[in-house]
PDB file of N, CA and C in Angstrom:
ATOM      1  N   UNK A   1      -5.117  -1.410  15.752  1.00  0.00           N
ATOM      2  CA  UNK A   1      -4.890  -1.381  14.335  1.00  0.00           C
ATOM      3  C   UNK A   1      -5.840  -0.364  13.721  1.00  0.00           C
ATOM      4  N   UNK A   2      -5.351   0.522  13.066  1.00  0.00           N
ATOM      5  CA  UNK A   2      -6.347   1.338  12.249  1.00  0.00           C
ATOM      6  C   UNK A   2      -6.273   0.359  10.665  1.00  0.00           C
ATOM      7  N   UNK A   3      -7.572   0.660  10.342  1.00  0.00           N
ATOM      8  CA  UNK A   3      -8.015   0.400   8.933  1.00  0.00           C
ATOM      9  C   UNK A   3      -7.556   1.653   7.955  1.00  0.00           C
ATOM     10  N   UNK A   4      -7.159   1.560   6.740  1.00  0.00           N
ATOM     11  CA  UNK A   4      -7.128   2.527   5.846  1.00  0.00           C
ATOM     12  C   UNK A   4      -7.710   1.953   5.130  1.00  0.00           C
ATOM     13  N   UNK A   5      -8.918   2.164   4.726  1.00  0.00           N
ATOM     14  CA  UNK A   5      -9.593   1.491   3.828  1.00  0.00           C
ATOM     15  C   UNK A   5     -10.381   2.552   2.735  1.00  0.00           C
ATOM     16  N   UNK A   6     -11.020   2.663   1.455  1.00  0.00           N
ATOM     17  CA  UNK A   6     -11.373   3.475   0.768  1.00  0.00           C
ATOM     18  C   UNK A   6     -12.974   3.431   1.117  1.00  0.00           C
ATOM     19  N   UNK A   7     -13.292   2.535   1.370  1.00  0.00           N
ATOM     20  CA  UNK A   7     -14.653   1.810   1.742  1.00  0.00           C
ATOM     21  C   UNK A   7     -14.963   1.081   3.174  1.00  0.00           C
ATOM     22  N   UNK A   8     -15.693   0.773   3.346  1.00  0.00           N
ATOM     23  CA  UNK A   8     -16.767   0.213   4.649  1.00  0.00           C
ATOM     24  C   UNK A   8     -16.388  -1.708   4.353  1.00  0.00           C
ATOM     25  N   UNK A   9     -15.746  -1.740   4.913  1.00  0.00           N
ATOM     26  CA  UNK A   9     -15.254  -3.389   4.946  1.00  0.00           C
ATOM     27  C   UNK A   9     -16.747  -4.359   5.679  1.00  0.00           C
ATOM     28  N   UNK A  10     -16.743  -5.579   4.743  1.00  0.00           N
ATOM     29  CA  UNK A  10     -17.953  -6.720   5.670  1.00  0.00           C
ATOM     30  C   UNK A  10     -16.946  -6.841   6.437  1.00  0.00           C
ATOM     31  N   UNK A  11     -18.122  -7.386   7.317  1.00  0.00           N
ATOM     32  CA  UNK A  11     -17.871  -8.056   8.415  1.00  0.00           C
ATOM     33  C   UNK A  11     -16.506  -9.244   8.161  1.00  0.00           C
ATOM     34  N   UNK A  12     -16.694  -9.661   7.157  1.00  0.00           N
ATOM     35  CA  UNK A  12     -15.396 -11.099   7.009  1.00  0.00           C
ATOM     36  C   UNK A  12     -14.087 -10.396   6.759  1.00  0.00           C
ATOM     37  N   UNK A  13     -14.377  -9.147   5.748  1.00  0.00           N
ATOM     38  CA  UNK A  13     -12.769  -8.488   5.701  1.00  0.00           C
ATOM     39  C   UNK A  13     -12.520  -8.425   6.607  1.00  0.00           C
ATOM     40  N   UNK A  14     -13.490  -7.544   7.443  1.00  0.00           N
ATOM     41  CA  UNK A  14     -12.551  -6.507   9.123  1.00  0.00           C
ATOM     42  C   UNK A  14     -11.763  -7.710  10.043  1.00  0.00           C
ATOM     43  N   UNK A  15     -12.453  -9.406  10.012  1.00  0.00           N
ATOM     44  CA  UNK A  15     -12.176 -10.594  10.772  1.00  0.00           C
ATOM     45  C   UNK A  15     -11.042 -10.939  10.101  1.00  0.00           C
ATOM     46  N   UNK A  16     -10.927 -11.072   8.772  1.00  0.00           N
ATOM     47  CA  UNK A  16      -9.377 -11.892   8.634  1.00  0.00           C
ATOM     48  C   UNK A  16      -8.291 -10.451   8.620  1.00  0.00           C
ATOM     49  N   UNK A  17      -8.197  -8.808   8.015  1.00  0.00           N
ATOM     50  CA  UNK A  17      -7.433  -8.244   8.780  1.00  0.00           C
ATOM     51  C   UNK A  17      -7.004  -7.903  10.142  1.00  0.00           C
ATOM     52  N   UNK A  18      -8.091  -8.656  10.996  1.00  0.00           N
ATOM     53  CA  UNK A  18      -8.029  -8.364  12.200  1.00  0.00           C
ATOM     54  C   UNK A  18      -6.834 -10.205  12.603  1.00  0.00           C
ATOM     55  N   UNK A  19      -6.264 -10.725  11.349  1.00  0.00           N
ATOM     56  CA  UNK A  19      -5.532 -12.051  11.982  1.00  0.00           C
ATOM     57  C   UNK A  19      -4.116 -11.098  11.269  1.00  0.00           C
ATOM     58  N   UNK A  20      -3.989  -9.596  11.056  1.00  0.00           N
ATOM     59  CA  UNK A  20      -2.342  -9.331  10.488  1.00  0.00           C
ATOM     60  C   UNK A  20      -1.729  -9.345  12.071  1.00  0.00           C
ATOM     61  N   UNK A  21      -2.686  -9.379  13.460  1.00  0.00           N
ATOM     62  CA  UNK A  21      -2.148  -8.974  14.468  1.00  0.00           C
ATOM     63  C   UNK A  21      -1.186  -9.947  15.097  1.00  0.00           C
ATOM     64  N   UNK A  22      -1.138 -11.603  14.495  1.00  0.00           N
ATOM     65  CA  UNK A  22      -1.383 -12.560  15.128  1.00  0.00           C
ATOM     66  C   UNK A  22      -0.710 -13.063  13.930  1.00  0.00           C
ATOM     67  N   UNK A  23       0.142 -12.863  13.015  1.00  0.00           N
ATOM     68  CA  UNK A  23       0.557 -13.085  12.022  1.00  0.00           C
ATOM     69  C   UNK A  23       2.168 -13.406  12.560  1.00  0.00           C
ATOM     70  N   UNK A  24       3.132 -14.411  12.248  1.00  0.00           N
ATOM     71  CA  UNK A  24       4.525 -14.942  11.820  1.00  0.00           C
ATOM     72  C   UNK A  24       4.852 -13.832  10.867  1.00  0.00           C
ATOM     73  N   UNK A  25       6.085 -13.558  11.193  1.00  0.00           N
ATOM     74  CA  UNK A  25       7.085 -13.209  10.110  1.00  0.00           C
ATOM     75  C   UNK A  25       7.449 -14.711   9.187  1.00  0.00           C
ATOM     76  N   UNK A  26       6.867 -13.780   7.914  1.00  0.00           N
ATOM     77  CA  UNK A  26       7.417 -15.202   6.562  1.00  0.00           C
ATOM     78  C   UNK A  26       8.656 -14.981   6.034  1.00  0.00           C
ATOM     79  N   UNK A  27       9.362 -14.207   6.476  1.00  0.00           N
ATOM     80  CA  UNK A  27      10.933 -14.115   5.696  1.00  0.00           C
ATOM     81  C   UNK A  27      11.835 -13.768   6.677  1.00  0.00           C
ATOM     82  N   UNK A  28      13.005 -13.669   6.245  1.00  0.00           N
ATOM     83  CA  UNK A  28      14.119 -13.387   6.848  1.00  0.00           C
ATOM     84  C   UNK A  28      14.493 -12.141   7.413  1.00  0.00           C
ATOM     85  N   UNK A  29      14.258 -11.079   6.563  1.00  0.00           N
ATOM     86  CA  UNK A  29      14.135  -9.498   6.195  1.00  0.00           C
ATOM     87  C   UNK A  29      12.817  -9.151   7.405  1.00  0.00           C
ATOM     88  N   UNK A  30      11.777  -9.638   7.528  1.00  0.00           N
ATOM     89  CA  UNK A  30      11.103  -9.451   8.596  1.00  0.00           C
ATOM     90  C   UNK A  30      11.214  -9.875   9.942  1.00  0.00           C
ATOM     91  N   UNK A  31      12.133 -10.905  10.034  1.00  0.00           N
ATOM     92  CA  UNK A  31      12.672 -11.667  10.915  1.00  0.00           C
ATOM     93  C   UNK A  31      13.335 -10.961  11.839  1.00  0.00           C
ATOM     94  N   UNK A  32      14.290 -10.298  11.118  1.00  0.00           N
ATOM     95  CA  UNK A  32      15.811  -9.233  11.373  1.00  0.00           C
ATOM     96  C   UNK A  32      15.389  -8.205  11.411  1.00  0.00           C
ATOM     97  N   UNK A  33      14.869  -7.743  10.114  1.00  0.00           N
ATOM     98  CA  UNK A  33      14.175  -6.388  10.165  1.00  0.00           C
ATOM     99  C   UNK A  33      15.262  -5.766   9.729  1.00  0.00           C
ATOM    100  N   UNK A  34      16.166  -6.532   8.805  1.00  0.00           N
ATOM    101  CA  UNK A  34      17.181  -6.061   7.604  1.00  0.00           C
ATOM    102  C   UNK A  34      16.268  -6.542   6.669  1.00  0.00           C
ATOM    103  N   UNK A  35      16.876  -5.303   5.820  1.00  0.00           N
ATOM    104  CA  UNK A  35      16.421  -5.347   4.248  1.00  0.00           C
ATOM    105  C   UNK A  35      15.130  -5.097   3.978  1.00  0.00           C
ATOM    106  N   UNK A  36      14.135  -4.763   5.059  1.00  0.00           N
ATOM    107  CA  UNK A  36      12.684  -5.258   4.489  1.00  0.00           C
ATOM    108  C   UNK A  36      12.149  -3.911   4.373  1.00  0.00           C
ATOM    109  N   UNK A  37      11.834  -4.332   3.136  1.00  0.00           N
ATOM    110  CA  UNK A  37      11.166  -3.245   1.876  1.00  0.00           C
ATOM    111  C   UNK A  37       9.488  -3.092   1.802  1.00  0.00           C
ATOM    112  N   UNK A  38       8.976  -2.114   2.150  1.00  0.00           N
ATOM    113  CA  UNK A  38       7.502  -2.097   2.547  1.00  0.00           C
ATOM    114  C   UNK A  38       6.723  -1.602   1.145  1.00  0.00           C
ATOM    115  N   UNK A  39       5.872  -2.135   0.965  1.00  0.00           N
ATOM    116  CA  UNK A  39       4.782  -2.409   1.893  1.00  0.00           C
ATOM    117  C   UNK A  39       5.222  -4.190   2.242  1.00  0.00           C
ATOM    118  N   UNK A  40       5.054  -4.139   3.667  1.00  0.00           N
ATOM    119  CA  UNK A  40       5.204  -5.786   3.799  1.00  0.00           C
ATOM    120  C   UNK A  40       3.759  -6.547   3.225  1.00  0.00           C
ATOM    121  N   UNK A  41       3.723  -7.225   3.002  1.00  0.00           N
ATOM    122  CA  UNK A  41       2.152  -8.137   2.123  1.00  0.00           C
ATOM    123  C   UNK A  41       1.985  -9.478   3.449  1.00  0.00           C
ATOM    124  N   UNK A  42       0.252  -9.348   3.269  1.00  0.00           N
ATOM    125  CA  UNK A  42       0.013 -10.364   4.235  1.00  0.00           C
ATOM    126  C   UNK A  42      -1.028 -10.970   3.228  1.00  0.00           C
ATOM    127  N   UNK A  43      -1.446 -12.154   2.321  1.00  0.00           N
ATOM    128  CA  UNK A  43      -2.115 -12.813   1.585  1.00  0.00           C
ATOM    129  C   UNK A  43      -2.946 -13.234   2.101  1.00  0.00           C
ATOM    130  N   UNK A  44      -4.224 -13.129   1.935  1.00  0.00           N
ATOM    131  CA  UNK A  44      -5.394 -13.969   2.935  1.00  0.00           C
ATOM    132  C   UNK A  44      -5.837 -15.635   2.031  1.00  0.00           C
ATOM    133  N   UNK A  45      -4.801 -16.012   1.057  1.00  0.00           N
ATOM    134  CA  UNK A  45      -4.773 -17.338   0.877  1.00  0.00           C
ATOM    135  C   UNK A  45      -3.914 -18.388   1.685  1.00  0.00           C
ATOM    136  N   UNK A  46      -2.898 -17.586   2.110  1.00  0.00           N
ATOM    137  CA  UNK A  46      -1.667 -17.935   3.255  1.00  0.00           C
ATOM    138  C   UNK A  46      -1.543 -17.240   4.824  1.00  0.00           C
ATOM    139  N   UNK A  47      -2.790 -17.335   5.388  1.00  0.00           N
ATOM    140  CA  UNK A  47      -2.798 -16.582   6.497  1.00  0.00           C
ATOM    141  C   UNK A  47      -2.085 -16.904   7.546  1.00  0.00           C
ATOM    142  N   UNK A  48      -1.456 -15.700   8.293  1.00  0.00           N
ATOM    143  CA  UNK A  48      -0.427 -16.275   9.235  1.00  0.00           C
ATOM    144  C   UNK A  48       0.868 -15.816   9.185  1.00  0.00           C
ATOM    145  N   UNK A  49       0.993 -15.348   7.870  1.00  0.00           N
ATOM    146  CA  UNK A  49       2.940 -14.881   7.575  1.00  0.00           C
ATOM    147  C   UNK A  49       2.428 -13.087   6.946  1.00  0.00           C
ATOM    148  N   UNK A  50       3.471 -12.533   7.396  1.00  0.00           N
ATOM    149  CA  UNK A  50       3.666 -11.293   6.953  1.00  0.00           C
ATOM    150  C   UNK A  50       5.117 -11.747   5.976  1.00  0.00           C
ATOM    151  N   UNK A  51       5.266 -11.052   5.207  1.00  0.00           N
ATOM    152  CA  UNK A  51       5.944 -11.036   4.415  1.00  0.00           C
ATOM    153  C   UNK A  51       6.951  -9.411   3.747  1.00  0.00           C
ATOM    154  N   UNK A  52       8.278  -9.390   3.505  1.00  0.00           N
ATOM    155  CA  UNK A  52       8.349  -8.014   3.131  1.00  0.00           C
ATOM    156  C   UNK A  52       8.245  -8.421   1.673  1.00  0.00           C
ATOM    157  N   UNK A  53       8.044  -6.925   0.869  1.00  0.00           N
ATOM    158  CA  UNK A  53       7.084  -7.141  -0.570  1.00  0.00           C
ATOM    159  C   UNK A  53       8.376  -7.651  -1.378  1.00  0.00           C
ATOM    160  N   UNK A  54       9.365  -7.907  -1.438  1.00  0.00           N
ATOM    161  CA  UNK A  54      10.236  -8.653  -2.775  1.00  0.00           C
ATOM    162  C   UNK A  54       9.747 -10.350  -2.443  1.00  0.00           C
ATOM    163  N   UNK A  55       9.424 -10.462  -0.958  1.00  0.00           N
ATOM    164  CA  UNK A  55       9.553 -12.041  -1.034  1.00  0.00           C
ATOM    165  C   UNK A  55       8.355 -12.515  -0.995  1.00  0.00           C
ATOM    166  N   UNK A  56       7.139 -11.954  -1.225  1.00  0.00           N
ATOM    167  CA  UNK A  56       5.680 -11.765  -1.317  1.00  0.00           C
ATOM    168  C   UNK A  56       5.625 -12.928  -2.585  1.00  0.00           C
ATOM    169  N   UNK A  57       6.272 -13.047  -3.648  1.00  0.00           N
ATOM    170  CA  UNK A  57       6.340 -13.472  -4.904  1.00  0.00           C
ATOM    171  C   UNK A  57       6.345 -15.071  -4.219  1.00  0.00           C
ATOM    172  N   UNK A  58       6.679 -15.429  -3.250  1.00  0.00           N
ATOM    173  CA  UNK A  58       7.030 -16.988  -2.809  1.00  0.00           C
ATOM    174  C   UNK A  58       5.562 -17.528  -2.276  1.00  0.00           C
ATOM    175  N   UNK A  59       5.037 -16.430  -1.287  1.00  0.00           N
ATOM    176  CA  UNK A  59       3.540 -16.579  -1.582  1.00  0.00           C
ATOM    177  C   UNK A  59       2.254 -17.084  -2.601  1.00  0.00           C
ATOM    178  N   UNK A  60       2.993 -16.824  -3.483  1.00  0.00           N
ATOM    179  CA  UNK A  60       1.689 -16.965  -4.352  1.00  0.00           C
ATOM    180  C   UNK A  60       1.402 -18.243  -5.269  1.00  0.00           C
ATOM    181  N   UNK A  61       0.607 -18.649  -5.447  1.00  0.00           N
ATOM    182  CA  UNK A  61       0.115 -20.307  -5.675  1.00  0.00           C
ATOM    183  C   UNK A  61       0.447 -20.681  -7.106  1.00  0.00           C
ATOM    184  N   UNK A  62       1.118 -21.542  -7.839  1.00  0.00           N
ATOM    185  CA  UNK A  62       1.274 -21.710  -8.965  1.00  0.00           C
ATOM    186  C   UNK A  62       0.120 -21.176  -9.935  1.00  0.00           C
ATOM    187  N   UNK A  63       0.430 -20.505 -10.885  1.00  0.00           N
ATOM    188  CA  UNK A  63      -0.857 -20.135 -11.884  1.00  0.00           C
ATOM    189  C   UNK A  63      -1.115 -21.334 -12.726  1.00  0.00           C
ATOM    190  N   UNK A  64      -2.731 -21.008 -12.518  1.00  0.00           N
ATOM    191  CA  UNK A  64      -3.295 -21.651 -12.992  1.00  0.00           C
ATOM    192  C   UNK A  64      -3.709 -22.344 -12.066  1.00  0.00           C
ATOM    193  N   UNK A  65      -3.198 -23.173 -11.011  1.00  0.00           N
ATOM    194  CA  UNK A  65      -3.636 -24.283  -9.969  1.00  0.00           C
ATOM    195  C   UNK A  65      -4.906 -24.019  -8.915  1.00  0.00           C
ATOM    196  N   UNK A  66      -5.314 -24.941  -8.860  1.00  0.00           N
ATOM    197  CA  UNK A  66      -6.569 -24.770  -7.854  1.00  0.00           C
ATOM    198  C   UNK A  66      -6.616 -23.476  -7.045  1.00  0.00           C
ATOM    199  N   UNK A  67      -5.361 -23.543  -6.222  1.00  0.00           N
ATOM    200  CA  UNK A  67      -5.111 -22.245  -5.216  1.00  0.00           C
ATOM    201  C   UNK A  67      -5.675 -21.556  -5.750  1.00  0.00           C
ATOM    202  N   UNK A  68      -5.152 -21.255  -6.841  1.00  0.00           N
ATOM    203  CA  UNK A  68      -5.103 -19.914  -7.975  1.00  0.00           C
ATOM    204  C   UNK A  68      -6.652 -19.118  -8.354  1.00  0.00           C
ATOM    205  N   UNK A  69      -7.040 -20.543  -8.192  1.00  0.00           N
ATOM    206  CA  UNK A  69      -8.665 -20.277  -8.799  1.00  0.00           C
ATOM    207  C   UNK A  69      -9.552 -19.956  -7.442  1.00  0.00           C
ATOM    208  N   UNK A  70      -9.345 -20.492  -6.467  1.00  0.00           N
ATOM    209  CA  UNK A  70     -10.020 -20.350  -5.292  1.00  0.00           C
ATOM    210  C   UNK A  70     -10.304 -19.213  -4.510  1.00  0.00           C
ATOM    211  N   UNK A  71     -11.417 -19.054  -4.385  1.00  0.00           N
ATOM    212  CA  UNK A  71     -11.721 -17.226  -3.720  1.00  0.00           C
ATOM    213  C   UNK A  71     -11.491 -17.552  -2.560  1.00  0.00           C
ATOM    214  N   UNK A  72     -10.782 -16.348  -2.181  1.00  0.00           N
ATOM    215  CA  UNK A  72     -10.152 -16.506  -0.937  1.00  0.00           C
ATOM    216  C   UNK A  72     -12.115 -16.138   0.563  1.00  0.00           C
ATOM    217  N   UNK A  73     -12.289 -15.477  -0.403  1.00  0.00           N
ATOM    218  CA  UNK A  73     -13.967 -15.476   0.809  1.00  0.00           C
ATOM    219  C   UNK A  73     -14.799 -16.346   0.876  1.00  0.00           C
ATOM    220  N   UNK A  74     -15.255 -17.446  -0.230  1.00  0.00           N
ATOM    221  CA  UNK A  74     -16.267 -18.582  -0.309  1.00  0.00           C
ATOM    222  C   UNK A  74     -15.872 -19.712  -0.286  1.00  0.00           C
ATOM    223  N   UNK A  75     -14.641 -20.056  -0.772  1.00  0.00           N
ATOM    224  CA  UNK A  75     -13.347 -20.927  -1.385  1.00  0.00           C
ATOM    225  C   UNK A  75     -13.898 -21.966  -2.094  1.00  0.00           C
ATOM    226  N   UNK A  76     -14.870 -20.840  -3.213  1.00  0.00           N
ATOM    227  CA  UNK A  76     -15.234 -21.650  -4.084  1.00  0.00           C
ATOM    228  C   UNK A  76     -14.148 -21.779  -5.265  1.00  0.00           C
ATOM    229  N   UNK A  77     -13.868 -22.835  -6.287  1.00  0.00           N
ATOM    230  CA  UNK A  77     -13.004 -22.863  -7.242  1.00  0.00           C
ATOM    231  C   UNK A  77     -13.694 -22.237  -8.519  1.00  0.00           C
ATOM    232  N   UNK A  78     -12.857 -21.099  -8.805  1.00  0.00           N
ATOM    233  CA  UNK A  78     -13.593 -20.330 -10.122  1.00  0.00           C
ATOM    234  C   UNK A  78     -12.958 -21.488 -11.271  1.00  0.00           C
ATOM    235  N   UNK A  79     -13.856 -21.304 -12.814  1.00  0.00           N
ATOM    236  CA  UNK A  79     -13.185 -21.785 -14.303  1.00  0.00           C
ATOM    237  C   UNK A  79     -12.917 -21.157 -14.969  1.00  0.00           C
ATOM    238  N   UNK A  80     -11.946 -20.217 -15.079  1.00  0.00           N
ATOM    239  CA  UNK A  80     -11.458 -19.022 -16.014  1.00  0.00           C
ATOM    240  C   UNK A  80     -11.761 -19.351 -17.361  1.00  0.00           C
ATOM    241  N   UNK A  81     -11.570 -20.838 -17.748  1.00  0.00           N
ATOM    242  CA  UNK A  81     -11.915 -20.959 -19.144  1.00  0.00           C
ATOM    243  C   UNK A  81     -13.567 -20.713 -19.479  1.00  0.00           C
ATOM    244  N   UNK A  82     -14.308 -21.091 -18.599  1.00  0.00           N
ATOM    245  CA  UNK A  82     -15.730 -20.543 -18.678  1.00  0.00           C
ATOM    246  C   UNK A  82     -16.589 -19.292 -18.139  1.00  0.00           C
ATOM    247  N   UNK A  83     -15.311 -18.177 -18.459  1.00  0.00           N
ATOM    248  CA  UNK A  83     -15.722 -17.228 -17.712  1.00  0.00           C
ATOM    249  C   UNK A  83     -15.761 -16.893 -16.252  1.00  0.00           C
ATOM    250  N   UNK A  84     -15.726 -17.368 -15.968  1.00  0.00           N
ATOM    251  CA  UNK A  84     -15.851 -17.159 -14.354  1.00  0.00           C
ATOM    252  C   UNK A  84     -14.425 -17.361 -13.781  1.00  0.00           C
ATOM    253  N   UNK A  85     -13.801 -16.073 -13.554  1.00  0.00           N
ATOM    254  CA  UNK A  85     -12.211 -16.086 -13.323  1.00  0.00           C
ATOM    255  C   UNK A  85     -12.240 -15.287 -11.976  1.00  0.00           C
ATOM    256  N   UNK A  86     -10.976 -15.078 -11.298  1.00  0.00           N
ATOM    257  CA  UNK A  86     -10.418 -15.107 -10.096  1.00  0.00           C
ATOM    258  C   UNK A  86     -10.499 -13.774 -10.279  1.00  0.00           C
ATOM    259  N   UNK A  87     -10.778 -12.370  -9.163  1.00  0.00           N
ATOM    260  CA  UNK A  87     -10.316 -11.508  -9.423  1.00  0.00           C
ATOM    261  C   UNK A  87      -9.389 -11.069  -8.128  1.00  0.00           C
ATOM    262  N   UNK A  88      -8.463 -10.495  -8.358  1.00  0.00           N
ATOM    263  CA  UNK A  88      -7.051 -10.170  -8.087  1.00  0.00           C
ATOM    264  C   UNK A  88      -7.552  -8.823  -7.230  1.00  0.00           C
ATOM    265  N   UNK A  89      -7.635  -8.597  -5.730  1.00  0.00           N
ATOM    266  CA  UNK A  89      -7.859  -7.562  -5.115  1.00  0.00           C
ATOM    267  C   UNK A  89      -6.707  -7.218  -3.778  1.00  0.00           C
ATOM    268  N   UNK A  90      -6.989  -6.341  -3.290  1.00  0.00           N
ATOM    269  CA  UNK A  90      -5.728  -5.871  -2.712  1.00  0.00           C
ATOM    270  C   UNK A  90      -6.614  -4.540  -1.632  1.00  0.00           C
ATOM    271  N   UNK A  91      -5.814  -4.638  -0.319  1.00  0.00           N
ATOM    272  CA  UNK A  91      -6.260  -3.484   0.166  1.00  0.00           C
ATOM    273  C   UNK A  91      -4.838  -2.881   0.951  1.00  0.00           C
ATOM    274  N   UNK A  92      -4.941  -1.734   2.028  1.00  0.00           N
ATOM    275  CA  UNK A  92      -3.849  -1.456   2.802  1.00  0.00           C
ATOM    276  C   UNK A  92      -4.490  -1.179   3.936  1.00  0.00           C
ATOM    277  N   UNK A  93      -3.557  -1.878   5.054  1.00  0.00           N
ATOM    278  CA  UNK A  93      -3.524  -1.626   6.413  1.00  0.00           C
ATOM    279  C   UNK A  93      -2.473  -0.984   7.267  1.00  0.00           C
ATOM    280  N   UNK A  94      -1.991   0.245   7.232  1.00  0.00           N
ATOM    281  CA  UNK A  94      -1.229   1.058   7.248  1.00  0.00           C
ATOM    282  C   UNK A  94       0.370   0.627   6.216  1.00  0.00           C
ATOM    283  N   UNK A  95       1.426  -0.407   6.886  1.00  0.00           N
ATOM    284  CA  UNK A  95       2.282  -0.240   5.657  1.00  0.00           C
ATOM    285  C   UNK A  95       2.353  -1.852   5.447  1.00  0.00           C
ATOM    286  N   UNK A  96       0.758  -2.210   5.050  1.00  0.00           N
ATOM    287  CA  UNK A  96       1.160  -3.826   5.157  1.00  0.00           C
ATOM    288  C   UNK A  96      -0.247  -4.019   3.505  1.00  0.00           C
ATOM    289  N   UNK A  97       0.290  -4.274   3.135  1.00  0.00           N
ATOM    290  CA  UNK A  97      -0.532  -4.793   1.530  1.00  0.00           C
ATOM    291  C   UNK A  97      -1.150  -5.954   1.762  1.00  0.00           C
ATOM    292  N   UNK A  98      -2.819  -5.749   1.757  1.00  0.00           N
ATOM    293  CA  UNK A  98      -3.409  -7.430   2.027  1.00  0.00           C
ATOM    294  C   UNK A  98      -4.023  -7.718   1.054  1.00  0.00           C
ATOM    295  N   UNK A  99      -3.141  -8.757   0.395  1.00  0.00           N
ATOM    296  CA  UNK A  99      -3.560  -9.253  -1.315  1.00  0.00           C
ATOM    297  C   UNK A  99      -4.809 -10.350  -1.086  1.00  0.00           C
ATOM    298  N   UNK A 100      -5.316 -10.342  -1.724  1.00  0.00           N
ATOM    299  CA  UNK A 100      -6.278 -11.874  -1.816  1.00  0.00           C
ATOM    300  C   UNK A 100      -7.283 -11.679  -3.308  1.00  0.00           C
ATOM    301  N   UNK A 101      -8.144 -13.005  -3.454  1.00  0.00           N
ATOM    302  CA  UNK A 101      -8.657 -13.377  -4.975  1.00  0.00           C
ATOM    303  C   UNK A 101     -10.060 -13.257  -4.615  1.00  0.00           C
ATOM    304  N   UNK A 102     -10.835 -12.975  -5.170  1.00  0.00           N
ATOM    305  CA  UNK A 102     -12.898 -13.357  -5.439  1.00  0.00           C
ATOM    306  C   UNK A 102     -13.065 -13.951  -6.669  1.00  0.00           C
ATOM    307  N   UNK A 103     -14.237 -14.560  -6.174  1.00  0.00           N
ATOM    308  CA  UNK A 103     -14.870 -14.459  -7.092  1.00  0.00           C
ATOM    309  C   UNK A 103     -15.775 -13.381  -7.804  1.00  0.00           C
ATOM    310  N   UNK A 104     -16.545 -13.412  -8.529  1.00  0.00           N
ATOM    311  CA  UNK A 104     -17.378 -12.435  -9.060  1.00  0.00           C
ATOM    312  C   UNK A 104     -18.543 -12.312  -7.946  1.00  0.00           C
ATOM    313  N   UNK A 105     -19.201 -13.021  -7.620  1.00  0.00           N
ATOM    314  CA  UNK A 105     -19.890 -12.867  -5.973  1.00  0.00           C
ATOM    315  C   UNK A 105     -19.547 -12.552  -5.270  1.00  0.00           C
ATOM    316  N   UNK A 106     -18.261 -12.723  -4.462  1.00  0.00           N
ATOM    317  CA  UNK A 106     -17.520 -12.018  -3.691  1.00  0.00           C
ATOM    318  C   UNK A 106     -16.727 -10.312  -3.824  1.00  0.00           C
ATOM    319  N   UNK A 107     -16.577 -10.560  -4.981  1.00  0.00           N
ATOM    320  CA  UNK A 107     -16.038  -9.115  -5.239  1.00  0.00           C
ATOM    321  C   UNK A 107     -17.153  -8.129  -5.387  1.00  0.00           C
ATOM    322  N   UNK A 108     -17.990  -8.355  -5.405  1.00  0.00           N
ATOM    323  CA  UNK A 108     -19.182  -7.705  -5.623  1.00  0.00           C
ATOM    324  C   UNK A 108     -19.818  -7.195  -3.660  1.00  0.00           C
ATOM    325  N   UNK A 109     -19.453  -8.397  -3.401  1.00  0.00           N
ATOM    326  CA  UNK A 109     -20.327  -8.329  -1.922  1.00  0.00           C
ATOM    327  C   UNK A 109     -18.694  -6.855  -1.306  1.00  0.00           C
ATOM    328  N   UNK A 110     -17.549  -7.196  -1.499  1.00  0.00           N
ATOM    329  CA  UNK A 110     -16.459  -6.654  -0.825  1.00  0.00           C
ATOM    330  C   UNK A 110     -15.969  -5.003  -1.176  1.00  0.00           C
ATOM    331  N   UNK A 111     -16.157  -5.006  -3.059  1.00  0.00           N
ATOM    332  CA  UNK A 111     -15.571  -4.002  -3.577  1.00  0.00           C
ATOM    333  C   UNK A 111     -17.247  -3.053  -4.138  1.00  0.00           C
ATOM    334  N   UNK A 112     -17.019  -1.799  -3.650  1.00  0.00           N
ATOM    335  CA  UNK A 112     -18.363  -0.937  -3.986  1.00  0.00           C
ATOM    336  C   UNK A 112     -18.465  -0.386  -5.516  1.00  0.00           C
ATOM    337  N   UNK A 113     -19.374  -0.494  -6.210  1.00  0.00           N
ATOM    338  CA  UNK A 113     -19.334  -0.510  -7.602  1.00  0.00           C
ATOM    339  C   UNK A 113     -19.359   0.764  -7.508  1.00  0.00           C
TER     340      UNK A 113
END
């Protein structure tokens, strides 16, 4: 697997992109390998399924709900109402989109200011 990364990944990124290898097809379209529209998305809140990107949307945790709030690196639960909200990050591993959430500690330790 090559990394395309803009930056120098920790140690915990390079370990959970290193589980897209070892990953289920989550849809049908990846299944068949009809229809599937890239970038395929692999979520590091749902690890385990690749997904192609229209059905990526089934992935994702009701807003607002615990999931929602939970950093995908500490899995601590953020309180958006008290400031301390989820942030929404994303990287690429050649044609596969790996979405996941931080916290403000985490995004800090992951994304280079």
């Amino acid at each position: 697997m090559t990394l395309t990364l803009d930056h120098e990944p920790t140690a915990w990124l390079r370990a959970q992109l290193q589980g897209i290898d070892d990953a289920q097809p989550g849809c049908r379209h990846i299944r068949t390998g009809r229809g599937v529209k890239l970038p395929a998305v692999f979520a590091l809140w749902q690890p385990g399924f690749v997904t192609c990107h229209p059905c990526a949307a089934a992935l994702l945790p009701a807003t607002g709900s615990a999931s929602d709030r939970t950093c995908d690196r500490c899995h601590r639960q953020c309180i958006p109402a008290l400031g301390d909200p989820i942030h929404p990050a994303a990287t690429q591993v050649g044609a596969i989109l790996v979405l996941l959430g931080l916290c403000r500690q985490c995004l800090r330790r992951e994304v280079p200011q």
